[in-house]
Protein backbone atom coordinates (compact mmCIF):
# COMPACT_ATOMS: atom_id res chain seq x y z
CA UNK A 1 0.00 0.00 0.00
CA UNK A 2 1.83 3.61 -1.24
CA UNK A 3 1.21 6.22 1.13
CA UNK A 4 0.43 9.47 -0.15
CA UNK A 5 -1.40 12.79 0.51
CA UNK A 6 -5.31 14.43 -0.27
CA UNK A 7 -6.94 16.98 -0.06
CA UNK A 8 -10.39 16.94 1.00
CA UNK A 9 -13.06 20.05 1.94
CA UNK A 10 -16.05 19.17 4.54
CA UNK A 11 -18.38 21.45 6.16
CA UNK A 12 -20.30 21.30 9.43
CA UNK A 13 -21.64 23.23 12.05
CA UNK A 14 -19.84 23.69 15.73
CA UNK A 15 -21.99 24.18 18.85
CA UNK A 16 -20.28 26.82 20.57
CA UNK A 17 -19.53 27.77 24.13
CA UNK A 18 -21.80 30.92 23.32
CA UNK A 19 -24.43 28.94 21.45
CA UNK A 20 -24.93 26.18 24.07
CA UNK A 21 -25.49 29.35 26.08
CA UNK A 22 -27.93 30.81 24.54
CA UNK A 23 -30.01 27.64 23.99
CA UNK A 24 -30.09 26.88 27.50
CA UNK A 25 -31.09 30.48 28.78
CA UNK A 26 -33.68 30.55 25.78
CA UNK A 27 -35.46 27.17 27.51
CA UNK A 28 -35.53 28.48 31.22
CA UNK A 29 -38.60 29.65 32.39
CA UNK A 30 -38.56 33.12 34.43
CA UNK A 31 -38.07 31.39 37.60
CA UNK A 32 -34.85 29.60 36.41
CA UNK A 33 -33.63 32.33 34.95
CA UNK A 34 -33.31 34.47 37.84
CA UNK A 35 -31.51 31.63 39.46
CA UNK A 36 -29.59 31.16 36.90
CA UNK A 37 -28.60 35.33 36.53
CA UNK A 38 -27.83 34.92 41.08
CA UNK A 39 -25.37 32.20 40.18
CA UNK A 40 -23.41 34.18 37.65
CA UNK A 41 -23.37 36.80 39.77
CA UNK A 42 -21.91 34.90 42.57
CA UNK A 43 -19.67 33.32 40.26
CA UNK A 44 -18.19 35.76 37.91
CA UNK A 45 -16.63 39.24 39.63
CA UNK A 46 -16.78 40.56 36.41
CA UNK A 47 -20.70 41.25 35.93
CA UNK A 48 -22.80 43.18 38.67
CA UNK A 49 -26.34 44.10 38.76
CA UNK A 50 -27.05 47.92 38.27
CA UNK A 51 -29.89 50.20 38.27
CA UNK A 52 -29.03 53.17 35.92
CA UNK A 53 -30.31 53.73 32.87
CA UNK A 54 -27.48 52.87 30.41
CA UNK A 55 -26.95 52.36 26.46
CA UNK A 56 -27.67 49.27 25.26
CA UNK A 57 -25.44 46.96 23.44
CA UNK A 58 -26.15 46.13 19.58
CA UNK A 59 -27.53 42.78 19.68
CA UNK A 60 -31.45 44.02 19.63
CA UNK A 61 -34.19 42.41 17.66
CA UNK A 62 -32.47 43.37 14.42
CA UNK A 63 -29.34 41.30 14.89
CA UNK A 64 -30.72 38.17 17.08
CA UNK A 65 -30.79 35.48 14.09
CA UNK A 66 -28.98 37.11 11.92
CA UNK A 67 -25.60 34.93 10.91
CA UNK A 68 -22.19 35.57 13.54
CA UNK A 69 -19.59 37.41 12.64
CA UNK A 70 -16.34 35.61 11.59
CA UNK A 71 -14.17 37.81 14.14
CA UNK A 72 -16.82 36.48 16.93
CA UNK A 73 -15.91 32.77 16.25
CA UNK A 74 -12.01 33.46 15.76
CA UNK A 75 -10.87 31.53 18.34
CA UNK A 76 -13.67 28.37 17.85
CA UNK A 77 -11.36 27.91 14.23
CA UNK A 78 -8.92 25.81 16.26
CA UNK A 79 -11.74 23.90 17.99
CA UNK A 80 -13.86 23.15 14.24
CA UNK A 81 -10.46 22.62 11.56
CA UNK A 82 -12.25 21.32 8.35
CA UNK A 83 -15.00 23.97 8.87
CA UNK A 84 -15.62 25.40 5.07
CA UNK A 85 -17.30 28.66 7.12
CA UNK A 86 -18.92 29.27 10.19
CA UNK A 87 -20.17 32.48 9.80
CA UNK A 88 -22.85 31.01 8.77
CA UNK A 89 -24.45 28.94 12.08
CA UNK A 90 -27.13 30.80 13.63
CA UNK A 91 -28.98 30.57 16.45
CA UNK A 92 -31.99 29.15 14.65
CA UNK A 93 -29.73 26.44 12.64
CA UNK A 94 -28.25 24.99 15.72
CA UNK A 95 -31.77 24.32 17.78
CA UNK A 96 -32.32 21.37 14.65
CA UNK A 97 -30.53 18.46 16.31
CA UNK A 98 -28.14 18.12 13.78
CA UNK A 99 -25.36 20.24 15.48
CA UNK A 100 -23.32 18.58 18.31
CA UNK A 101 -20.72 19.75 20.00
CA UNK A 102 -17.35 17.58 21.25
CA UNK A 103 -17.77 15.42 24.05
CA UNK A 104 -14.41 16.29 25.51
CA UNK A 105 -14.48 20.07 24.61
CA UNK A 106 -14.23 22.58 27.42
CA UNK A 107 -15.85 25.22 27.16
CA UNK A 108 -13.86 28.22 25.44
CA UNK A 109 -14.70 31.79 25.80
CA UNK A 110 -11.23 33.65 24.90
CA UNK A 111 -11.63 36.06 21.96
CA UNK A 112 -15.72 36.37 22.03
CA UNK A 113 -17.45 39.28 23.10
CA UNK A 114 -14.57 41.11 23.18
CA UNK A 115 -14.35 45.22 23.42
CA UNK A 116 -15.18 45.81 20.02
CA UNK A 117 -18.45 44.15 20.76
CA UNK A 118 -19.11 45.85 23.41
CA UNK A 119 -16.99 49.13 23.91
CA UNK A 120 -18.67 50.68 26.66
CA UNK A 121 -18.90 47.73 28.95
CA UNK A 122 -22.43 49.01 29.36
CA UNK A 123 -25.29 46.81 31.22
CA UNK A 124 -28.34 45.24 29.56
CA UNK A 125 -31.97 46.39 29.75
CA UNK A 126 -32.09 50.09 29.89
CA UNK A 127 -35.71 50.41 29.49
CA UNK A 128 -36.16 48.10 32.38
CA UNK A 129 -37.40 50.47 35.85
CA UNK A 130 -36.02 49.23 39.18
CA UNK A 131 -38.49 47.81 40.96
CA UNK A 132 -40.14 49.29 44.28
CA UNK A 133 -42.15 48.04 46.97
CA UNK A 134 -45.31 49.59 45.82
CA UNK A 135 -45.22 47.67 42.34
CA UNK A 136 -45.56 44.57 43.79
CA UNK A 137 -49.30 43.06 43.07
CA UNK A 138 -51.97 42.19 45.40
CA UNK A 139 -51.57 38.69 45.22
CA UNK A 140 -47.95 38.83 45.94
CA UNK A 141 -49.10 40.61 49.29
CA UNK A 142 -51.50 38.28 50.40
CA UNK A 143 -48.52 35.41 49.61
CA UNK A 144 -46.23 37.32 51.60
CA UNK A 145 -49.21 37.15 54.56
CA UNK A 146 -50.42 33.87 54.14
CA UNK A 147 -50.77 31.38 56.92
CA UNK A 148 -50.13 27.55 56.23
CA UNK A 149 -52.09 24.52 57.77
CA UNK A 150 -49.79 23.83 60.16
CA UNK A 151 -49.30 27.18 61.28
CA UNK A 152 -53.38 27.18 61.67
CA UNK A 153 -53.28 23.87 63.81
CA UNK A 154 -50.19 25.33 65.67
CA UNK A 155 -51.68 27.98 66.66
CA UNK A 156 -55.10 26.59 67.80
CA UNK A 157 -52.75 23.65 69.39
CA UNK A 158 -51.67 26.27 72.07
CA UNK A 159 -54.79 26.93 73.32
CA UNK A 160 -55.10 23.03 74.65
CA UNK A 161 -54.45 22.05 77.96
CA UNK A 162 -52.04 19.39 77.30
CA UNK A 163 -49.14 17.37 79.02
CA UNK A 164 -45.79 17.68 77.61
CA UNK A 165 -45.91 14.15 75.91
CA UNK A 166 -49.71 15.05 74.16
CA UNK A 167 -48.28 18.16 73.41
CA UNK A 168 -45.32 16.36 71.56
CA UNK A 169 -47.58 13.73 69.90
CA UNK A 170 -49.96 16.32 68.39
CA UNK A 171 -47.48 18.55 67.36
CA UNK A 172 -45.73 15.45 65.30
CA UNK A 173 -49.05 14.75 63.67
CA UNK A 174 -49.74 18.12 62.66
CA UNK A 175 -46.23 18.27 60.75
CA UNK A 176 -46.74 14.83 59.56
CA UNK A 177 -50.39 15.83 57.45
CA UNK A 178 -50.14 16.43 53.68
CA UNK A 179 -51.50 19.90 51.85
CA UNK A 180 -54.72 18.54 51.38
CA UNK A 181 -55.19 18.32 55.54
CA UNK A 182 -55.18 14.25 55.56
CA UNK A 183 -52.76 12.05 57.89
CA UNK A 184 -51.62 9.16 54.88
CA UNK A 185 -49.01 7.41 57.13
CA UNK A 186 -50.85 4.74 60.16
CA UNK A 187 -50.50 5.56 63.59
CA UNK A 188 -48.22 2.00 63.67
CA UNK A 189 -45.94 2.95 60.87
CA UNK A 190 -45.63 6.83 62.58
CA UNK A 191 -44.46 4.74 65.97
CA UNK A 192 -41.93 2.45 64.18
CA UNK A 193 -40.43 5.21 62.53
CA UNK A 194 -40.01 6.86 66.03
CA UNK A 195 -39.14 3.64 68.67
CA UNK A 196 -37.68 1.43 66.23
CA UNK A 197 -38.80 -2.13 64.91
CA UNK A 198 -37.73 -3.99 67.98
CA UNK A 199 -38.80 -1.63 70.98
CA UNK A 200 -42.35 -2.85 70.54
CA UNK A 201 -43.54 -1.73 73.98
CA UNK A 202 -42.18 1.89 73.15
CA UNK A 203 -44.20 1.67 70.09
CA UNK A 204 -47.54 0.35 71.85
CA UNK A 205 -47.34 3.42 74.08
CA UNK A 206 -46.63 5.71 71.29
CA UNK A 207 -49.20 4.76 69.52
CA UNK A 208 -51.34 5.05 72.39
CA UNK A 209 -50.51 8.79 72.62
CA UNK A 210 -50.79 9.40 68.65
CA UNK A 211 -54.48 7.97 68.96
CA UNK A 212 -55.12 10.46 71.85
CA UNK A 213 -53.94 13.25 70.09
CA UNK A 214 -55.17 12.36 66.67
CA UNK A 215 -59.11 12.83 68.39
CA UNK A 216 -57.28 16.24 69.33
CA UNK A 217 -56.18 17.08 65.68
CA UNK A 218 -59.57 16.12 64.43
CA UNK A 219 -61.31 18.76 66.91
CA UNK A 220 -59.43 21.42 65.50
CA UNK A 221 -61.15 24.17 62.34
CA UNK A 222 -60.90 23.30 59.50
CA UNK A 223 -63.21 20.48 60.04
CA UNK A 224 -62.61 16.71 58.53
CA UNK A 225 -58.28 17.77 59.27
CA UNK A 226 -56.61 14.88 60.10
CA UNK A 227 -58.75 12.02 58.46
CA UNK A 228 -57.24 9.43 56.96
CA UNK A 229 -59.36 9.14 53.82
CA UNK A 230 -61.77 10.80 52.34
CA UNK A 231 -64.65 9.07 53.93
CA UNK A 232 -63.04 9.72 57.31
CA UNK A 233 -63.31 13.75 56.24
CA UNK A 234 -66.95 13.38 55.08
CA UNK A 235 -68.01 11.63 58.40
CA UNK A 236 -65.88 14.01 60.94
CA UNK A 237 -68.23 17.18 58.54
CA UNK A 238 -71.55 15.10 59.22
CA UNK A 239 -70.45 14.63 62.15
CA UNK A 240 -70.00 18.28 63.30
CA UNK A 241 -73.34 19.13 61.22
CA UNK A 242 -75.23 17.00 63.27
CA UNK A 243 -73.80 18.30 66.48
CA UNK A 244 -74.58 22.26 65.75
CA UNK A 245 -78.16 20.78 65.31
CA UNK A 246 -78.79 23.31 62.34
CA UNK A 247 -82.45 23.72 61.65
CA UNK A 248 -81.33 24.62 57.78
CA UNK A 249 -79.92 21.04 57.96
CA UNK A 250 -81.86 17.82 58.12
CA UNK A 251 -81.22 15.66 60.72
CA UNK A 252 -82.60 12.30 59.06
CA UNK A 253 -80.59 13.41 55.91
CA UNK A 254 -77.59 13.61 57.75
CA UNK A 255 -77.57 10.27 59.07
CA UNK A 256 -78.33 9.14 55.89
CA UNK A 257 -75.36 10.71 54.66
CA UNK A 258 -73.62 9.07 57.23
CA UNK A 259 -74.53 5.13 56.15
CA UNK A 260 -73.62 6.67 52.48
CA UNK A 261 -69.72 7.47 54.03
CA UNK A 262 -70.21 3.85 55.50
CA UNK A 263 -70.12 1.95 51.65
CA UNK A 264 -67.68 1.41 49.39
CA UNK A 265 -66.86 5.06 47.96
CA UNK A 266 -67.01 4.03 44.33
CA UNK A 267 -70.68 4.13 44.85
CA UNK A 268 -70.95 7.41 45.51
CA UNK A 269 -68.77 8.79 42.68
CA UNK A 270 -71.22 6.45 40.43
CA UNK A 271 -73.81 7.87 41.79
CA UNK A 272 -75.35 4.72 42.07
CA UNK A 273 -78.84 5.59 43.81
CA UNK A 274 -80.25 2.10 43.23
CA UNK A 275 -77.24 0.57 45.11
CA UNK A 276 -77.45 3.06 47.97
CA UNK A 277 -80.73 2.74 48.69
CA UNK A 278 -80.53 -1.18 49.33
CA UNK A 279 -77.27 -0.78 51.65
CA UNK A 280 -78.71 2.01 53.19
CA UNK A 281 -82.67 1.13 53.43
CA UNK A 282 -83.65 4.55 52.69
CA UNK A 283 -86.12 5.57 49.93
CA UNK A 284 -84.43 7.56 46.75
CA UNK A 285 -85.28 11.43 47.89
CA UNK A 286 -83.32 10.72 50.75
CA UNK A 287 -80.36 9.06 48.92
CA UNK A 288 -80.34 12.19 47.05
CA UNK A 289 -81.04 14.90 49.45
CA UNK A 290 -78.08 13.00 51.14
CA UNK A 291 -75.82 12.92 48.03
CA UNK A 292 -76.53 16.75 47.41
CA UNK A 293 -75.67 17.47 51.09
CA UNK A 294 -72.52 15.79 50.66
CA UNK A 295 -71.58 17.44 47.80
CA UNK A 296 -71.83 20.41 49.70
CA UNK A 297 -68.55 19.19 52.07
CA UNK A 298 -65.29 19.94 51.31
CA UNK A 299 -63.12 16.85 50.31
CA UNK A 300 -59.42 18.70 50.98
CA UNK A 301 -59.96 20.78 53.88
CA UNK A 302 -56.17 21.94 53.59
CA UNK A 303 -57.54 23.66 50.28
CA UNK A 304 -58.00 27.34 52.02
CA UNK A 305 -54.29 26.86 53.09
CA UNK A 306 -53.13 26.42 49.73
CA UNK A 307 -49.62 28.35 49.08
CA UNK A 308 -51.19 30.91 46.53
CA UNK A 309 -47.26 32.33 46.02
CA UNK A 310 -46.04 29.05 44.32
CA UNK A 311 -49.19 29.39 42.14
CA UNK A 312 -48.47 32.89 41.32
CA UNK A 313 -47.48 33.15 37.68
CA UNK A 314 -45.22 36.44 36.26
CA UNK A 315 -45.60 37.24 32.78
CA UNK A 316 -42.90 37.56 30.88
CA UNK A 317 -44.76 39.49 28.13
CA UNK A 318 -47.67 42.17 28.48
CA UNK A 319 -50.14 43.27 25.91
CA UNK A 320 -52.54 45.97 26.31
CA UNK A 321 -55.06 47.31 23.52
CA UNK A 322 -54.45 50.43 22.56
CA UNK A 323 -57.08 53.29 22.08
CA UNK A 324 -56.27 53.99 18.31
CA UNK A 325 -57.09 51.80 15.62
CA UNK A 326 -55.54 50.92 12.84
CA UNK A 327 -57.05 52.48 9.01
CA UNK A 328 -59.41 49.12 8.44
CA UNK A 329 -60.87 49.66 12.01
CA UNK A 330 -59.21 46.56 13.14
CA UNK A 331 -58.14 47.14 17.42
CA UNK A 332 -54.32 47.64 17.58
CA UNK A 333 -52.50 45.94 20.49
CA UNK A 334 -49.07 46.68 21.88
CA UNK A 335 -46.63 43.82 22.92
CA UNK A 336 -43.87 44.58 25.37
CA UNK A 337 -41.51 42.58 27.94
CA UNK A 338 -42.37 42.76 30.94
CA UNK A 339 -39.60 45.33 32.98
CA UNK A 340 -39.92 43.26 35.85
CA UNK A 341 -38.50 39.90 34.84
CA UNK A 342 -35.14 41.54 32.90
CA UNK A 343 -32.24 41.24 34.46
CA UNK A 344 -30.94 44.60 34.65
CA UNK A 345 -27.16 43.42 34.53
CA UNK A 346 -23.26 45.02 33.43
CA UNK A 347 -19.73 44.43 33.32
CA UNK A 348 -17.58 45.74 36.32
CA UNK A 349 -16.72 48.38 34.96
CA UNK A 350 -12.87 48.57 37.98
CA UNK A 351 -12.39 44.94 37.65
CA UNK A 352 -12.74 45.35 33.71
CA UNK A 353 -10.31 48.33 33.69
CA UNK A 354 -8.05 46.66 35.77
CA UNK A 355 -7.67 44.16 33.91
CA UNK A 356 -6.47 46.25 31.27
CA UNK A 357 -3.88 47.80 33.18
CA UNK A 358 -2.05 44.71 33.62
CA UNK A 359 -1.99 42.57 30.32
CA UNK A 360 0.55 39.89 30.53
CA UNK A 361 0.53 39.68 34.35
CA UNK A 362 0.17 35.94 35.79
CA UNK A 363 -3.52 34.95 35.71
CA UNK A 364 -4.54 37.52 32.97
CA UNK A 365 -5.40 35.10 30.33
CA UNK A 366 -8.04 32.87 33.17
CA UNK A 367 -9.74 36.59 34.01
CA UNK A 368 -10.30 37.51 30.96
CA UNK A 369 -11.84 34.66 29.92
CA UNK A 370 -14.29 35.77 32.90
CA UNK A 371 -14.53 38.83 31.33
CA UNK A 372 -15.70 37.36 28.05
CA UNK A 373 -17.69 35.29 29.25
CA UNK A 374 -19.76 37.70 31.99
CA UNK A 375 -19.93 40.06 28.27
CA UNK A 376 -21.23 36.77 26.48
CA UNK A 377 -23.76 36.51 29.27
CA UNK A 378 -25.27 39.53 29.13
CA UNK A 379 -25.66 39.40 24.90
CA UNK A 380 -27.92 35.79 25.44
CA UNK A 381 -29.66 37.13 27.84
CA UNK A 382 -30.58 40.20 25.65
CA UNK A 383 -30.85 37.91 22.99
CA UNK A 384 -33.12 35.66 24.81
CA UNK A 385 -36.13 38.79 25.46
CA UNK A 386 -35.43 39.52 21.86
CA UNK A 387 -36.21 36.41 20.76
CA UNK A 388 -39.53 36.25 23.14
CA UNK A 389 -40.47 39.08 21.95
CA UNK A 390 -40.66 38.65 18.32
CA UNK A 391 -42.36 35.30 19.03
CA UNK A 392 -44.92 37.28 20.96
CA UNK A 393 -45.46 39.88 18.58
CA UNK A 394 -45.84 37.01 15.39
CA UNK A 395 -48.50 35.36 17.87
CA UNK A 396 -50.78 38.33 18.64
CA UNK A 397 -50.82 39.36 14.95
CA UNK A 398 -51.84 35.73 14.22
CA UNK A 399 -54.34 35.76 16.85
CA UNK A 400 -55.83 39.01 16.72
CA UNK A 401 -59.19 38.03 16.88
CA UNK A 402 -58.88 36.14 20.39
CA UNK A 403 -57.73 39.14 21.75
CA UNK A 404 -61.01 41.06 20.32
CA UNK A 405 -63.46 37.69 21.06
CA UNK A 406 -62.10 35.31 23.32
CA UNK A 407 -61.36 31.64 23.25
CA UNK A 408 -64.07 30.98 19.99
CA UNK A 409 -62.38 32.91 17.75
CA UNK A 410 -58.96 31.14 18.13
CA UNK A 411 -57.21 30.33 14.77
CA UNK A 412 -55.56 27.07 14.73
CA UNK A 413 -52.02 27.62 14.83
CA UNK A 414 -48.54 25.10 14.54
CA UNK A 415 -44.95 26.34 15.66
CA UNK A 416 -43.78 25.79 11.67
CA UNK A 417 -45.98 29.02 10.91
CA UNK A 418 -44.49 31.09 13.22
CA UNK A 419 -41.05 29.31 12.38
CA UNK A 420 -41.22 30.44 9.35
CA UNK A 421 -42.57 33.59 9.48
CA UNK A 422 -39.19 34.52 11.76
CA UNK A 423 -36.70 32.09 10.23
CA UNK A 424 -36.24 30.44 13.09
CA UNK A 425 -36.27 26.35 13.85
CA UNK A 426 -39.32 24.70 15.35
CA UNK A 427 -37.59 23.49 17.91
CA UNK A 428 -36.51 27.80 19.07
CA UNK A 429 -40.11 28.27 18.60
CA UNK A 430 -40.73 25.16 21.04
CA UNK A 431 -38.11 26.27 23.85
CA UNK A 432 -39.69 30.18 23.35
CA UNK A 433 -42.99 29.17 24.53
CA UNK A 434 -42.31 26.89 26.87
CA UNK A 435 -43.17 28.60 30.25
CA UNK A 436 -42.83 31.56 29.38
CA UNK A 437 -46.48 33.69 29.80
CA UNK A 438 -48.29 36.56 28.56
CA UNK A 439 -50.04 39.03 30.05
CA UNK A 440 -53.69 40.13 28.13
CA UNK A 441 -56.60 41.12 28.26
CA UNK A 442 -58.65 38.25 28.74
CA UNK A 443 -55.89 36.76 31.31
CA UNK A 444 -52.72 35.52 31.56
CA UNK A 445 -51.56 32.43 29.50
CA UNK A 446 -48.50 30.08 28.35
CA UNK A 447 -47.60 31.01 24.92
CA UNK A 448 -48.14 27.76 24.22
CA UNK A 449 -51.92 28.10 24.74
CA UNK A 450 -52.41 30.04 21.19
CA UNK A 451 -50.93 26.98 19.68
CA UNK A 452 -53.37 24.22 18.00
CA UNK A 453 -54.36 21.94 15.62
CA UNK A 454 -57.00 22.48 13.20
CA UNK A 455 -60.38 20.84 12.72
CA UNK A 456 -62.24 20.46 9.08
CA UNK A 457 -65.21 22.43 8.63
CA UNK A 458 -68.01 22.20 5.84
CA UNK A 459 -66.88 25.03 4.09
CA UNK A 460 -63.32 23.17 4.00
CA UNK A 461 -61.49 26.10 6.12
CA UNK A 462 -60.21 24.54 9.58
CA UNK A 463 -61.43 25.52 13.54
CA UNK A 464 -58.83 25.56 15.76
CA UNK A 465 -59.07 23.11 18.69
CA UNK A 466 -59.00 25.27 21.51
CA UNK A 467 -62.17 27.30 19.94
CA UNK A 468 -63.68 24.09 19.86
CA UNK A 469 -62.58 23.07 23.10
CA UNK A 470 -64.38 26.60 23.99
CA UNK A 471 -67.56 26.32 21.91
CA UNK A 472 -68.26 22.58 24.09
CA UNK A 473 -68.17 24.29 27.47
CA UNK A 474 -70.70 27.07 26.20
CA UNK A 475 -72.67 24.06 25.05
CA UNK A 476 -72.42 22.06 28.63
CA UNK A 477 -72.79 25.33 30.63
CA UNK A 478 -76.28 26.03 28.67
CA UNK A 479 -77.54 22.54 29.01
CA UNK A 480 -80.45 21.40 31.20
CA UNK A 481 -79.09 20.01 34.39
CA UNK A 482 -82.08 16.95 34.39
CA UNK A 483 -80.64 16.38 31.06
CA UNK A 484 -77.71 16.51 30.24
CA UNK A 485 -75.66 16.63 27.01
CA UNK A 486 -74.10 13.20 25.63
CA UNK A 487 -70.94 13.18 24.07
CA UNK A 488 -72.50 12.18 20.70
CA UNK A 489 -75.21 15.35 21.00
CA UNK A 490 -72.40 17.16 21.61
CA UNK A 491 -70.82 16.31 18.70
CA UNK A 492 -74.05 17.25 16.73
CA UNK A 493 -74.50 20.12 17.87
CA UNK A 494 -71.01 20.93 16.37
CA UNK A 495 -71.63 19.62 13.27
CA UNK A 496 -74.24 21.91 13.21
CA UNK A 497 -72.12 24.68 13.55
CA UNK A 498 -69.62 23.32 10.59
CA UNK A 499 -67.66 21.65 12.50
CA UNK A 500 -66.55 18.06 12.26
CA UNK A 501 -65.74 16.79 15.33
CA UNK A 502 -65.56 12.85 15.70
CA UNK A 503 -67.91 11.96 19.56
CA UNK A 504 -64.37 10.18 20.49
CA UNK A 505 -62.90 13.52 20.16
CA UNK A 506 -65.77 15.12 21.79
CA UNK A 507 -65.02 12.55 24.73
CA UNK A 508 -60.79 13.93 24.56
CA UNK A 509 -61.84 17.73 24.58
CA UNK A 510 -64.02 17.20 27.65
CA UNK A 511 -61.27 15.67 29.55
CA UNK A 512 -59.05 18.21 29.01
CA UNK A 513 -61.55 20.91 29.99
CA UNK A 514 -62.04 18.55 33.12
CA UNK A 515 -65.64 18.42 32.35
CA UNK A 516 -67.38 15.04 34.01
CA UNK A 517 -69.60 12.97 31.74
CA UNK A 518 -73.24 13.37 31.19
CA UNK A 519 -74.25 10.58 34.00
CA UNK A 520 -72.15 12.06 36.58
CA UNK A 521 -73.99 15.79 35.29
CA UNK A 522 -76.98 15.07 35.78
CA UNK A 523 -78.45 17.07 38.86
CA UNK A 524 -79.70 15.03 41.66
């Protein structure tokens, strides 16, 4: 075999440092990303937080997908040899899958985002406002305020006459009860876990105590706390009905009510009536004056308690309607990132400069690496509300008419229309509206709501789902409560509004909108 030389010209795509970056910020939801912007901050002396109201860098909406500059991937030519060009990945190529970076490459920031990129070392997010106490919503008041179950047994739990081993025992239960108020772990298993599998006296006595001061828990507001299941909650509520001897309730229906928590619970969420009335041996008004009453009870009395804070939901994008219109009378709407979830951030401005001042000093090459890469943060994070935004923007002018109408006049929409429309992958359109939410309106939703598929009509246009979706609750909000609406009326009644909509599809839009079926409906 002769050896000999050739010459041979390939061309792929490398995943960058700065790339990698940006993809992973782009996916975060607001939450993450603050976390994330803490941790650089902690990490990298080089980038501060700021308030003032500063220039900002060139990397807006205009130059977020548009191809990198060879000078920005100078030093990522020794990490790609073979590369034909790579001025021209962009951020949208790389999201495809096809683009993977070197297992065993570190992570290289030397020679990007250096001071020709950014010459004035100047922060991010100028038009974001600091944020003062007084902006902070309602909701995020009464979070601040709100009491938790256990805090609510605690504090009743002092007001009991107890020895110091009660005391103990009730105080273990109360931590030991889930959100929803109920104890899931048995009195045994809570007493192993405490004396140990062998100490079986030490477990007799503590269970002893736990079953003294579970009757304690179980006296405490809110009533049906502390039950181990959810008949257990439904009696302890009878229970305390029939003890305040209300004349608005009936006593005979009560007790019914109490044989009904007695059976097999299945029953009740059947709503068999036949079946009840033979275990029960009461005639059918009273099975259902009995069912009614129950429905009436709460079935998680930690529900009150709920943590409304981790509920709480910040928009990353606001629209508001504006009071002009636009020449074909059409309502204008105005799209803008919310100031409150950009990170108002900047480059040291003395550690930068000193760096300067000493070029060639040991350690210079590691810090500015730093430097470049605290610069490189602040550009995907720019880049990031850029790229929300524009997604945003393409989304209300597809959707328009929700904005105007509501939920029925929701165009079906797929992430390859608004890929296109921007040049960008599906899979950047994907990350972009994943948890990330906007602000209108008629409410706040994920971006991802606007999205969805499209169902044939007679005329041969297409519905989009979620109008559908919308146009089935009106229908099972108007209906007759002694009658119901079937899943295959249902879907007639569509088709008589154009729509073809199969009753197995009927059945899959109703779960979704959490809507029970037409036997469980039907009023009592």
């Amino acid at each position: 075999m002769k050896p000999g030389l050739s010459l041979r010209v390939s061309q792929h795509l490398a995943l960058t440092p700065q790339l990698q970056q940006s993809i992973w910020l782009l996916q975060l939801s607001t939450l993450e990303l603050s976390q994330e912007v803490e941790h650089m901050l902690d990490d990298n002396p080089f980038l501060e937080r700021t308030t003032e109201e500063a220039e900002r860098e060139e990397f807006g909406v205009a130059q977020a997908d548009l191809p990198a500059q060879r000078d920005d991937y100078a030093d990522d030519a020794q990490h790609a040899t073979g590369s034909a060009s790579s001025d021209t990945a962009t951020s949208s190529d790389t999201e495809s899958g096809d683009v993977t970076a070197p297992a065993d490459a570190a992570p290289d920031w030397e020679g990007d985002g250096s001071a020709d990129l950014s010459p004035d070392d100047s922060e991010w997010g100028g038009e974001a406002r600091a944020r003062h106490a007084e902006d902070d919503t309602e909701a995020q008041d009464l979070a601040h305020g709100h009491e938790s179950l256990t805090d609510h047994l605690h504090r009743q739990a002092l007001s009991l006459r107890l020895g110091e081993v009660d005391r103990s025992a009730l105080r273990f239960l109360i931590e030991s009860l889930n959100e929803h108020g109920y104890l899931e772990d048995p009195l045994e298993e809570l007493a192993a876990g405490l004396a140990g599998a062998d100490a079986l006296e030490e477990q007799e006595e503590l269970v002893h105590h736990f079953t003294v001061a579970l009757r304690l828990l179980q006296s405490l507001e809110p009533v049906g706390v502390g039950a181990r299941d959810l008949a257990e909650c439904l009696t302890l509520q009878l229970r305390h009905l029939a003890a305040r001897d209300d004349a608005q309730v009936d006593a005979d229906t009560v007790q019914t009510a109490l044989r009904i928590c007695e059976q097999p619970m299945d029953l009740l969420a059947r709503r068999d009536v036949r079946r009840l009335m033979q275990a029960c041996g009461a005639s059918d008004e009273r099975i259902r004056a009995a069912m009614a009453l129950i429905a009436r009870l709460e079935p998680r009395p930690g529900r009150r308690f709920a943590d409304v804070e981790r509920n709480l939901v910040v928009p990353d994008v606001m629209v508001r309607k504006l009071a002009r219109s636009s020449g074909d009378g059409q309502p204008q709407f105005s799209v803008q990132l919310n100031p409150d979830v950009m990170p108002r951030l900047r480059v040291h401005d003395i550690y930068a400069n000193a760096l300067r001042g000493h070029k060639g000093s040991e350690g210079h090459a590691g810090l500015q690496q730093r430097l470049q890469e605290a610069r490189w943060f602040i550009k995907n994070i720019q880049q990031r509300f850029d790229t929300i935004l524009r997604v945003s923007q393409a989304i209300v002018q597809r959707q328009k008419n929700f904005f105007t109408h509501g939920e029925l006049a929701m165009r079906p929409l797929v992430l390859r229309d608004i890929a296109d429309e921007l040049g960008l992958h599906e899979s950047t359109i994907s990350r972009v509206t994943t948890a990330k939410y906007m602000s209108t309106p008629m409410g706040t939703y994920e971006l991802k709501y606007f999205f969805g598929s499209g169902l044939g009509t007679e005329t041969g246009g297409n519905a989009s789902s979620t109008a559908v979706r919308a146009l089935i609750k009106q229908f099972v909000a108007a209906e007759n409560p002694l009658k119901p609406l079937s899943d295959s009326q249902l879907a007639e009644m569509l088709k008589e509004q154009g729509i073809e909509c199969a009753r197995r599809t009927v059945a899959k839009y109703r779960d979704v909108l959490k809507i029970a079926p037409a036997n469980l409906r039907k009023s009592l």
